[in-house]
Protein backbone atom coordinates (compact mmCIF):
# COMPACT_ATOMS: atom_id res chain seq x y z
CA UNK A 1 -34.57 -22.63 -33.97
CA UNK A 2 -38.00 -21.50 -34.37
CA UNK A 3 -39.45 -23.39 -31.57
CA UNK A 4 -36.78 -22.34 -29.90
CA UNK A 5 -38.01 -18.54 -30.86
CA UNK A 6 -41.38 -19.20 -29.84
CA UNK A 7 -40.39 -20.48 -26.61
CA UNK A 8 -38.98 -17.17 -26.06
CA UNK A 9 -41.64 -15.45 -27.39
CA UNK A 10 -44.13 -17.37 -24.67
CA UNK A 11 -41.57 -16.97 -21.58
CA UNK A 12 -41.73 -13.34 -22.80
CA UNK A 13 -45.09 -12.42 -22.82
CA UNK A 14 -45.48 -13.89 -19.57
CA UNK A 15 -42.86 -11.80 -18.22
CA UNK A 16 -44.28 -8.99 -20.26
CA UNK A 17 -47.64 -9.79 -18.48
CA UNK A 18 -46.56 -10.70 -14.89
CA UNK A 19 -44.87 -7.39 -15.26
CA UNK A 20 -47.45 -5.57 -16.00
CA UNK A 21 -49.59 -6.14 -13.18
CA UNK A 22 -46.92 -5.87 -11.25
CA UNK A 23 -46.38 -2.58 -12.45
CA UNK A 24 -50.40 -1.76 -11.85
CA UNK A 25 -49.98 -3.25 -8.38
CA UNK A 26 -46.96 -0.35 -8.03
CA UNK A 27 -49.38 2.53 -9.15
CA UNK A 28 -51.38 1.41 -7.00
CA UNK A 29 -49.75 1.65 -3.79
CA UNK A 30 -47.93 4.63 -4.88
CA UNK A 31 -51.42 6.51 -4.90
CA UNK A 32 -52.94 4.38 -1.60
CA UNK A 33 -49.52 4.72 0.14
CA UNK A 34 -47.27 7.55 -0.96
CA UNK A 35 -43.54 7.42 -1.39
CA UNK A 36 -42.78 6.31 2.04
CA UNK A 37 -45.94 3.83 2.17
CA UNK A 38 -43.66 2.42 -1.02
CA UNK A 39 -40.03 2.44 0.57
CA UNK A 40 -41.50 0.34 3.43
CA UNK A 41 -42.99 -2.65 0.84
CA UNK A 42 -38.94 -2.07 -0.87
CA UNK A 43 -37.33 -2.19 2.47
CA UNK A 44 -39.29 -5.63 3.77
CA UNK A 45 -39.22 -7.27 0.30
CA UNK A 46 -35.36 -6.72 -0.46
CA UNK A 47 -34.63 -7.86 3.42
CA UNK A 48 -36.77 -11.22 2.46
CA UNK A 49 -34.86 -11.54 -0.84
CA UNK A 50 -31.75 -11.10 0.71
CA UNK A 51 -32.39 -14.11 3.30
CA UNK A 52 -33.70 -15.99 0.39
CA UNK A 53 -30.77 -15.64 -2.03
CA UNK A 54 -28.31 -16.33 1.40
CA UNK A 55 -30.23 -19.10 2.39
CA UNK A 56 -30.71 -20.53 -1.07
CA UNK A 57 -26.96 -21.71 -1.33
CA UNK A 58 -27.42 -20.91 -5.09
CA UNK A 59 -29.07 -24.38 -5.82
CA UNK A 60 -31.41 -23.15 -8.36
CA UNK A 61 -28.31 -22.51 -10.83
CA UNK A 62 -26.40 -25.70 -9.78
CA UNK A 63 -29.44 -27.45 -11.18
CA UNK A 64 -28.90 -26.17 -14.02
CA UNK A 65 -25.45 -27.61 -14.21
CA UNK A 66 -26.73 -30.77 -12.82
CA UNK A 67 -29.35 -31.41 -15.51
CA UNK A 68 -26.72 -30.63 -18.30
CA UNK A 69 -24.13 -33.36 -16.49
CA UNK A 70 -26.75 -36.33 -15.21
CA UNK A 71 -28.91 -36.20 -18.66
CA UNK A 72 -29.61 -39.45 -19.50
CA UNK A 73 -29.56 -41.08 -16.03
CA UNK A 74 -33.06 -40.77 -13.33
CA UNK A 75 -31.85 -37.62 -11.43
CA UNK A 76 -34.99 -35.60 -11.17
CA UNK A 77 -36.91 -37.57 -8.20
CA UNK A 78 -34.38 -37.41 -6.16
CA UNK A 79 -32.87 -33.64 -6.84
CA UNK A 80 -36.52 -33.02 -5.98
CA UNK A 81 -36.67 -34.51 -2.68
CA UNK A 82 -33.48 -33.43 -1.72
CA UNK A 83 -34.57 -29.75 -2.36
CA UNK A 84 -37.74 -30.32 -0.77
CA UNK A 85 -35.95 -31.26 2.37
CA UNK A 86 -33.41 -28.14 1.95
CA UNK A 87 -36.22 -25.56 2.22
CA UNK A 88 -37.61 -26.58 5.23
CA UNK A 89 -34.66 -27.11 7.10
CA UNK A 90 -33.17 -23.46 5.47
CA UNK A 91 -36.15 -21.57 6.04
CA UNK A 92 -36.56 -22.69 10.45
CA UNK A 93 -32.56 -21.34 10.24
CA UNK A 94 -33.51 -18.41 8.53
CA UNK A 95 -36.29 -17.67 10.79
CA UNK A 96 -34.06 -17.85 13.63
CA UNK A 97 -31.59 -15.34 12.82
CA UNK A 98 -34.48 -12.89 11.77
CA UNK A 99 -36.10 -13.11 14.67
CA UNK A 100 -32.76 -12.33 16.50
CA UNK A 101 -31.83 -9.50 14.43
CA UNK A 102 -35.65 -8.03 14.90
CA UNK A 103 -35.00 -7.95 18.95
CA UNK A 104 -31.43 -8.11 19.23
CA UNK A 105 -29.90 -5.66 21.77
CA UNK A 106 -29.67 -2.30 20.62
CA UNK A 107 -32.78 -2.20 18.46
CA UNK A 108 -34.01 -3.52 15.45
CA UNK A 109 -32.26 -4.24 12.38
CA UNK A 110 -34.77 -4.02 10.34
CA UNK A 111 -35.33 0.06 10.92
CA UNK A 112 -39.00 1.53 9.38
CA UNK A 113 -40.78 -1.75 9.37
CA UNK A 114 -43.37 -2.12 11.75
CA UNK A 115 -43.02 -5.45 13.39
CA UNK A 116 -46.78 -6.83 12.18
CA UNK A 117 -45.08 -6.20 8.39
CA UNK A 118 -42.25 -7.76 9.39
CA UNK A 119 -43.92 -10.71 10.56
CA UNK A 120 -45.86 -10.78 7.19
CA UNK A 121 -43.09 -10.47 5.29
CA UNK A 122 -40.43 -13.80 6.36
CA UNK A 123 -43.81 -15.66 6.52
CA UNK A 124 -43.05 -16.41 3.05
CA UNK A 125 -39.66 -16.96 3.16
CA UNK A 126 -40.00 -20.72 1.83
CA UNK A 127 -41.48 -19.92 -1.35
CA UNK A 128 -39.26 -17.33 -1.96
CA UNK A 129 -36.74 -20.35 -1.57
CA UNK A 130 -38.97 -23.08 -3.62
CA UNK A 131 -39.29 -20.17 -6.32
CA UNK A 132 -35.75 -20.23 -6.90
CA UNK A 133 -35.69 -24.22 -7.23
CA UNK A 134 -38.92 -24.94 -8.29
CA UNK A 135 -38.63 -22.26 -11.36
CA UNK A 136 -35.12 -23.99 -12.57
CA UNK A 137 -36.57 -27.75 -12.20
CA UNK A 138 -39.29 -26.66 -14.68
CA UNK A 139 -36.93 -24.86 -17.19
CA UNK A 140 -33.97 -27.46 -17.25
CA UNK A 141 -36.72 -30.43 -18.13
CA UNK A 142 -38.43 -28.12 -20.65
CA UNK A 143 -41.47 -27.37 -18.72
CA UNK A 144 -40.95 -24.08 -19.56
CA UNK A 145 -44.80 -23.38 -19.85
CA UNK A 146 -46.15 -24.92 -16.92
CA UNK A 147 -43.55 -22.83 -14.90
CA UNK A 148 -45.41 -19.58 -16.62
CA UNK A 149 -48.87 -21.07 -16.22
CA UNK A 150 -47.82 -21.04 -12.36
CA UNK A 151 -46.35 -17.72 -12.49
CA UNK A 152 -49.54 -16.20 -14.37
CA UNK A 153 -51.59 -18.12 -11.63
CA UNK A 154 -49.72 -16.18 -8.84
CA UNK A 155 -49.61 -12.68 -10.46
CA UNK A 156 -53.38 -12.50 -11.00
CA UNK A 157 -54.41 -14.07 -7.78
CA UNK A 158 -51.85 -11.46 -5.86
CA UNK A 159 -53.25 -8.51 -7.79
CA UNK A 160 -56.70 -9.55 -6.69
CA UNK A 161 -55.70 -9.53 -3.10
CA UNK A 162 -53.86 -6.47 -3.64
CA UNK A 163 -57.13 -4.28 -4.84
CA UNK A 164 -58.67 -6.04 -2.38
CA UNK A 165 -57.35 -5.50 0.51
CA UNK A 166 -56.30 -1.62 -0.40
CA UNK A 167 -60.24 -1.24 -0.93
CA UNK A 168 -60.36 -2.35 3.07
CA UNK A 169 -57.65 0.36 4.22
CA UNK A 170 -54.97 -2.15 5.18
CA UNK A 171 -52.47 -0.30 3.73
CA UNK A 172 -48.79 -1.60 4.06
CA UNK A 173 -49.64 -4.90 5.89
CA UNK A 174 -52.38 -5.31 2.90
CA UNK A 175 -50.04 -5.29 0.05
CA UNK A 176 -47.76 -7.43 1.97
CA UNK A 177 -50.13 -9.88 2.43
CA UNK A 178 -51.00 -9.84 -1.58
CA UNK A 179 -47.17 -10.34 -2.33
CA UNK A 180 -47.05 -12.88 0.06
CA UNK A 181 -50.51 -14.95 -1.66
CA UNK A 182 -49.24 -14.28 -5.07
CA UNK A 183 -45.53 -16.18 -3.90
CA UNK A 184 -47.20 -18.71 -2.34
CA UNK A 185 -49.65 -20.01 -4.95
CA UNK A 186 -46.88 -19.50 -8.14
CA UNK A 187 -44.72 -21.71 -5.91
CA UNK A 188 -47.40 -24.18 -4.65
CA UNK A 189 -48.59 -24.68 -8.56
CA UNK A 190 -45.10 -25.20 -9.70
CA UNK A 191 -44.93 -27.80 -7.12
CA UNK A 192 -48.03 -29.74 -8.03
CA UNK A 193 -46.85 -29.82 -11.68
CA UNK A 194 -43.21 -31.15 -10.93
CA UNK A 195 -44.82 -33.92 -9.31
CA UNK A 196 -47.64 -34.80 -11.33
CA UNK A 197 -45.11 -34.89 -14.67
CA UNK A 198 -42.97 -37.16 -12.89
CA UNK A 199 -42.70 -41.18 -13.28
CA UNK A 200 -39.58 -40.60 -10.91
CA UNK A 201 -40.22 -41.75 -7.16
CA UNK A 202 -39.57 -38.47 -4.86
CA UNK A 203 -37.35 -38.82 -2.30
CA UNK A 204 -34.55 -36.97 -0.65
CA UNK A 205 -30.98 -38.40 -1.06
CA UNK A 206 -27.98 -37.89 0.91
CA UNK A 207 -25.19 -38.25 -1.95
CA UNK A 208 -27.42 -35.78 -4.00
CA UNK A 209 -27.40 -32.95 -1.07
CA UNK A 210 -23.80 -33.16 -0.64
CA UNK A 211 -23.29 -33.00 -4.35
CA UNK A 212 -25.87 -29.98 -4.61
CA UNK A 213 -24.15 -28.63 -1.43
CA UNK A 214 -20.69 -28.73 -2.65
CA UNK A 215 -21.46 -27.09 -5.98
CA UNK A 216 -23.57 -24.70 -4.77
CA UNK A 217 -20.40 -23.67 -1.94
CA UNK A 218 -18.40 -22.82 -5.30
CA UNK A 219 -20.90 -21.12 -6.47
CA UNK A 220 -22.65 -18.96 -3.62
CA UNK A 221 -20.22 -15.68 -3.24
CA UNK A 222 -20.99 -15.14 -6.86
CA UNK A 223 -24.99 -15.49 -6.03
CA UNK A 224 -24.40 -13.32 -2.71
CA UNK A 225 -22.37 -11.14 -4.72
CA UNK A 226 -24.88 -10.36 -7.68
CA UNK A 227 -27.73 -9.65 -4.53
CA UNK A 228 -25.12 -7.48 -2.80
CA UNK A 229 -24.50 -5.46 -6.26
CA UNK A 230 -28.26 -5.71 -7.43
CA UNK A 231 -30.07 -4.25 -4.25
CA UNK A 232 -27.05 -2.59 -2.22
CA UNK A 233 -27.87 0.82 -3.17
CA UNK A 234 -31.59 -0.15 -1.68
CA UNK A 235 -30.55 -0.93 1.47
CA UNK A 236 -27.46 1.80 1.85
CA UNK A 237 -30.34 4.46 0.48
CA UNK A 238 -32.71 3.23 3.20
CA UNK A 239 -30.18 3.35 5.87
CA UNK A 240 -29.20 6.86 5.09
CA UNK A 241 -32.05 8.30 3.81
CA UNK A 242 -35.77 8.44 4.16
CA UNK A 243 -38.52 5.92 2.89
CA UNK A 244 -39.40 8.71 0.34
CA UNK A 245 -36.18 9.16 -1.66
CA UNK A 246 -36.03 5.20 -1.34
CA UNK A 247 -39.47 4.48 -2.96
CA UNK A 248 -38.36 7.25 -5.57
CA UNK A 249 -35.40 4.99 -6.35
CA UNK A 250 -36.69 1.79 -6.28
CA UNK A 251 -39.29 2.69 -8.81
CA UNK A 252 -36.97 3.54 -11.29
CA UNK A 253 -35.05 0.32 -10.48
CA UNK A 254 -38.28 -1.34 -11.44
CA UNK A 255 -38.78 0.22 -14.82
CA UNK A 256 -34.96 -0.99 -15.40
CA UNK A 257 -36.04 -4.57 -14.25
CA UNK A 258 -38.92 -4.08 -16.73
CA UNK A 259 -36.85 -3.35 -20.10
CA UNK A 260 -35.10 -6.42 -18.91
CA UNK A 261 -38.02 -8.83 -19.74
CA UNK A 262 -37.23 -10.08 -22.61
CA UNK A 263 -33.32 -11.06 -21.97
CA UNK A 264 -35.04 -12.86 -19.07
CA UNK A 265 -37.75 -15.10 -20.74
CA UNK A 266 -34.41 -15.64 -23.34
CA UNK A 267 -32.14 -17.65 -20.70
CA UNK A 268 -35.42 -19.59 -19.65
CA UNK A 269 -36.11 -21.08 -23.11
CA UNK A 270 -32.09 -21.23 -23.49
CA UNK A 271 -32.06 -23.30 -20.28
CA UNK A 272 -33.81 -26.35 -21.34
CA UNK A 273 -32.21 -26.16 -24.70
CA UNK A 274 -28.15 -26.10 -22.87
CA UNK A 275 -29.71 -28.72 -20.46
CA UNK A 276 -30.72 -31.13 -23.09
CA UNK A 277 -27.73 -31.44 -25.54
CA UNK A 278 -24.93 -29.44 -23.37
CA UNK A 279 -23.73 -26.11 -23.33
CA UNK A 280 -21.56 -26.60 -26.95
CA UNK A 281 -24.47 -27.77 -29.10
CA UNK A 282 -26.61 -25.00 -27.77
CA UNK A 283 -23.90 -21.90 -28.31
CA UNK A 284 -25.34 -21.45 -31.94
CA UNK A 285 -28.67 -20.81 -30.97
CA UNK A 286 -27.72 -19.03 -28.13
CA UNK A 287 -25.15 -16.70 -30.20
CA UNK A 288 -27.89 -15.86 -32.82
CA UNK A 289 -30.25 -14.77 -30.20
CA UNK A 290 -28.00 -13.00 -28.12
CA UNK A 291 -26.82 -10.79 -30.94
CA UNK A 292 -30.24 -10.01 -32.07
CA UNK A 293 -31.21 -9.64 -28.35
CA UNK A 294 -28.54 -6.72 -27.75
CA UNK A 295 -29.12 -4.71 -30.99
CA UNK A 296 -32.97 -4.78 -29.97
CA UNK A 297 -32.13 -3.73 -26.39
CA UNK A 298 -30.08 -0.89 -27.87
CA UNK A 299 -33.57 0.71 -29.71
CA UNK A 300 -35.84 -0.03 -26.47
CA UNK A 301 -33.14 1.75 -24.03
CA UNK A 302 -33.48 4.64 -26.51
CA UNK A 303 -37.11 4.42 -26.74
CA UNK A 304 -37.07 4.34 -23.37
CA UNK A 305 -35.32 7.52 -22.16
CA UNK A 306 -37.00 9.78 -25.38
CA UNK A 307 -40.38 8.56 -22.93
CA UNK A 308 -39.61 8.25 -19.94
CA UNK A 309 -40.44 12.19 -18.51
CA UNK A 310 -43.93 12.15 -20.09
CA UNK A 311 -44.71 8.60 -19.17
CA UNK A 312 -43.54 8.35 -15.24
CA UNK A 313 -45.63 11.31 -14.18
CA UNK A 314 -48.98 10.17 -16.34
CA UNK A 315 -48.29 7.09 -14.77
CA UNK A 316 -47.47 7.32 -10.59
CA UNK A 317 -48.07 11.03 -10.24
CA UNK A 318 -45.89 13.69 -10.14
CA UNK A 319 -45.18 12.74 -6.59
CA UNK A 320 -42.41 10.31 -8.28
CA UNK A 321 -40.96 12.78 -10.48
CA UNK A 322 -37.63 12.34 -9.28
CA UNK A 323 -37.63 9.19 -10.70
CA UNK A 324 -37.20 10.61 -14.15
CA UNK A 325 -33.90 11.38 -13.97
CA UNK A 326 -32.31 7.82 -12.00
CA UNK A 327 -34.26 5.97 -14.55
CA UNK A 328 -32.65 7.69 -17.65
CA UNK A 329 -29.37 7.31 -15.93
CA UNK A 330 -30.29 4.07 -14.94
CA UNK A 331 -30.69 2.88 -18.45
CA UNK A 332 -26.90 3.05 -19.37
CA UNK A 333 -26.86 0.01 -17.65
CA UNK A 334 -29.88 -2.01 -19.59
CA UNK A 335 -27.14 -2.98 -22.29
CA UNK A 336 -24.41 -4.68 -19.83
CA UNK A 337 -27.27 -6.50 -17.59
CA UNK A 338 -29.15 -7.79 -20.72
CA UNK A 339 -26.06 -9.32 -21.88
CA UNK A 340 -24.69 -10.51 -18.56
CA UNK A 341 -28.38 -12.22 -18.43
CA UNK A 342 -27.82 -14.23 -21.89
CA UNK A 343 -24.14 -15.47 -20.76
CA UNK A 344 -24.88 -16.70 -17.30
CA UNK A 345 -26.10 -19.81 -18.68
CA UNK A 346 -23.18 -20.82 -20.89
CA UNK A 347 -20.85 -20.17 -17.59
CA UNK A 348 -22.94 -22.28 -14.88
CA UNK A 349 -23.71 -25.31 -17.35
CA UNK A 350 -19.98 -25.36 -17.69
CA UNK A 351 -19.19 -25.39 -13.87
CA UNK A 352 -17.69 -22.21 -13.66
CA UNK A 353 -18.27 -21.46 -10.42
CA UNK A 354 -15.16 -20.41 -8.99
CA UNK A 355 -14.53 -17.74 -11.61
CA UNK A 356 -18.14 -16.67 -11.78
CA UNK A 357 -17.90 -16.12 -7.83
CA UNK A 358 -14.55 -14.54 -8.10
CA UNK A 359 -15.60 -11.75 -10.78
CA UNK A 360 -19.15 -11.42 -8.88
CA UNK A 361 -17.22 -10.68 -5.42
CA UNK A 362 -15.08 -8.24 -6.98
CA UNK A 363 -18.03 -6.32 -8.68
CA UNK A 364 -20.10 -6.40 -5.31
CA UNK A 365 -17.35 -5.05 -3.05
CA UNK A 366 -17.05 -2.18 -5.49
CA UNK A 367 -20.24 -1.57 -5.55
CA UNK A 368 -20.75 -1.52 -2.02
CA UNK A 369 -17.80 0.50 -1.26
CA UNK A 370 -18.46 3.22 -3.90
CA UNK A 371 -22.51 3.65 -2.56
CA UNK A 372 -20.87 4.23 1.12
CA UNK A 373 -18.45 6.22 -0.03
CA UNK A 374 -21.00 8.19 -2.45
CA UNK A 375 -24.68 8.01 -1.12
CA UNK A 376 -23.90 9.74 2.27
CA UNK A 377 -22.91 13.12 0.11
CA UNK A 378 -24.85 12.53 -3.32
CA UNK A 379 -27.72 10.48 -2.03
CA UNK A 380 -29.45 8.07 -4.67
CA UNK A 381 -27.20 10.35 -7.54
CA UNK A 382 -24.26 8.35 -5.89
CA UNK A 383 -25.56 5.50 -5.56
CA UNK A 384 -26.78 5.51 -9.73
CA UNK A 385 -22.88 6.24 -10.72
CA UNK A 386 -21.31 3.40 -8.30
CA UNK A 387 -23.81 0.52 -10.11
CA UNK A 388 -22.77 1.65 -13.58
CA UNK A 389 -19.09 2.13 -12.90
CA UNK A 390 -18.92 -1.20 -11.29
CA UNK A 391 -21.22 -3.19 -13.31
CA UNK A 392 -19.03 -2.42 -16.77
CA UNK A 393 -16.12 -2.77 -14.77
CA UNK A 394 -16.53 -6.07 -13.29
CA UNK A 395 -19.47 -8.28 -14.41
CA UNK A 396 -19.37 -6.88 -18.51
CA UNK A 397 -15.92 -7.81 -18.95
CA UNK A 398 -16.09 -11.45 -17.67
CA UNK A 399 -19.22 -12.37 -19.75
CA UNK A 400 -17.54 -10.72 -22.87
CA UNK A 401 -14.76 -13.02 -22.24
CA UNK A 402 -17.55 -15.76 -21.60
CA UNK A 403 -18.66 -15.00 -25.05
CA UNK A 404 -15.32 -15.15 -26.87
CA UNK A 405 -14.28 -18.69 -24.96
CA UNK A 406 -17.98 -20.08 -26.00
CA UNK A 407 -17.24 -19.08 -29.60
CA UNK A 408 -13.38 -20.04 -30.13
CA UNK A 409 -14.40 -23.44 -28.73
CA UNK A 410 -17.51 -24.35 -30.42
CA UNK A 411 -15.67 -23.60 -33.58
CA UNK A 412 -12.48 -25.80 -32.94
CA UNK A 413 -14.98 -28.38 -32.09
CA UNK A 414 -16.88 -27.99 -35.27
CA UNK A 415 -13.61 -27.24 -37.00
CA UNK A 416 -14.53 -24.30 -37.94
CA UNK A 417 -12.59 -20.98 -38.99
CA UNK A 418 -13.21 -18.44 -36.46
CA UNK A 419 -14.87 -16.37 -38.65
CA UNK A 420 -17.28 -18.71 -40.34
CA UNK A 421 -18.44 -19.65 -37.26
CA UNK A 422 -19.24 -16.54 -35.54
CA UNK A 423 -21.62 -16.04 -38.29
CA UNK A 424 -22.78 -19.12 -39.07
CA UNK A 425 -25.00 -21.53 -37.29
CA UNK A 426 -24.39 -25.10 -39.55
CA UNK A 427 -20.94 -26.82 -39.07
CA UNK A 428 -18.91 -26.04 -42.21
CA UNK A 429 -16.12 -27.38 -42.54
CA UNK A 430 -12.37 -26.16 -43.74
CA UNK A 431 -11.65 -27.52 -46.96
């Protein structure tokens, strides 16, 4: 358990560190580029992550549940090279059908992004991809800290370019160009240390992609889901409002991503551990932490809104005061997306991707409906009360019930009263 804590504590100050230069890097462009200098970097970023998670067929979680089934047997060469394989064949599609939707008839799709950004932006499409692969391969073999030696690498190096280039003028295309370095080294590094800690030859194989493949097809409306609900209200404020009241927005959705840190660098460490002796042996550990997790969240959401109005404006200018008020409203969701966070693991190791898509869809659809029912009237107020009212109605709920299943059948395995081992992380048994 305690290396398990220190784990956590390592994957956490990484994240704690990554996002604070991240969160420089957004000071900074807030001052060098205003509100609507900042809605443009949101708009071209959230269109890149949105090809990314479509494209990624949700692979990086299926390797998760991969790990947790093949352990024992030589799967990682070949998972590898089959992934390897999938990016560059993803990313030419995905190019493709940008570049179609950039000059289809009509105009643009991609409204308020000037075409050099644009360009910029998919450029790093395959590491966005490799990220989400890459990252997982690292966790699920307990690399855990060469994945946030990588990610370190990346944040400081993309920083660097960011000053940089903001020094030379080069305003939006600049700090494109900085996200797109930092991406490309994190995922580059990654790489290098996959293969150098392997004995495993690296190859692609064609009964692993249709394995991968098939999975991830079960899997995939829950991972287009949980982008649709996570950056919906982005793109429906962008469409119907102006790059300001967007960059107003998705700063406070930042801070939010921020407090969620911690919960983060948590499933990491928790993802080696449920890869190496299954998803049962784990639950202790993961129970423990999880409780401690959300009682701790409940202080730092707290702590959080009490500082919040004199922190925002000392920090980004009062030109982002209207921030102050989406992130305190904001933060009644920082409970329900901490825990959903901790749970996810226990649900893909099992192979519950039908359910997990099922309950995602139904959350997303919500979600979207209430922001274009809402945000055309309320604006970004609207779109704040459809992402609370459908996150605790859909996604809470199924990871509570997660939670209970996890519990109920560790302890019948352990034979174990229900009550002894909710509490309790050593098998005791019934007399």
């Amino acid at each position: 358990m305690r290396e398990l804590w220190l784990k956590i504590v390592y994957a956490g100050g990484t994240n704690v560190l990554a996002s604070v230069m991240s969160f420089v890097s957004l000071i900074l462009t807030a001052h060098y580029l205003g509100a609507s200098g900042r809605g443009e970097i949101t708009a071209i970023t959230t269109w890149v992550q949105l090809f990314g998670t479509i494209g990624g067929l949700s692979l990086g979680s299926v390797i998760l549940h991969r790990a947790t089934t093949k352990r024992g047997t030589a799967w990682f060469g070949q998972t590898v090279g089959s992934l390897l394989l999938l990016t560059v064949l993803i990313s030419l599609l995905s190019w493709v059908i940008s570049l179609a939707l950039a000059w289809k008839p009509g105009g643009s799709l991609f409204t308020g992004i000037s075409p050099l950004v644009l360009l910029m932006g998919f450029s790093y499409l395959p590491f966005v991809l490799w990220d989400q692969y890459g990252a997982t391969l690292l966790m699920v073999t307990d690399r855990i800290a060469l994945y946030n030696r990588a990610r370190i690498l990346g944040v400081v190096i993309g920083f660097i370019l960011l000053v940089s280039l903001l020094l030379l003028h080069m305003g939006v295309l600049g700090a494109v160009v900085a996200i797109v370095g930092g991406q490309i080294v994190t995922s580059l590094a990654g790489l290098r240390y996959l293969i150098r800690d392997t004995d495993e030859r690296i190859q692609p194989d064609k009964s692993t992609i249709k394995e991968m493949l098939r999975n991830g097809s079960r899997l995939h409306i829950a991972t287009i889901g949980g982008f649709v609900f996570q950056y919906t209200d982005v793109l429906v404020i962008s469409h119907y409002r102006d790059n300001a009241t967007t960059g107003i927005y998705s700063l406070a959705m930042t801070l939010v991503g921020v407090l969620l840190l911690v919960p983060q660098a948590a499933m990491q460490a928790l993802s080696g551990k449920i890869a190496a002796v299954g998803p049962d042996e784990a639950w202790p550990f993961q129970r423990r932490i999880g409780i401690l997790m959300m009682l701790a969240m409940c202080g730092v959401v707290a702590l959080a809104a009490l500082l919040s109005p004199v922190l925002i404006p000392l920090v980004v200018g009062s030109k982002f005061h209207g921030s102050i008020h989406v992130f305190r409203l904001l933060l009644f969701t920082v409970p329900g997306m901490a825990f959903s966070t901790l749970m996810i693991s226990q649900s893909v190791s099992r192979g519950w991707f039908w359910q997990s898509s099922a309950i995602t869809l139904f959350a997303a659809g919500l979600n979207f409906a209430l922001n274009i029912a809402l945000v055309p009237r309320y604006g970004m107020y609207g779109s704040i009360w459809a992402t609370i009212l459908s996150y605790y109605i859909g996604a809470v709920p199924y990871h509570i019930c997660v939670f209970w299943w996890a519990n109920r059948n560790w302890s019948r395995q352990k034979n174990l009263s229900p009550r002894i081992a909710f509490g309790s992380e050593a098998p005791v048994k019934r007399p």
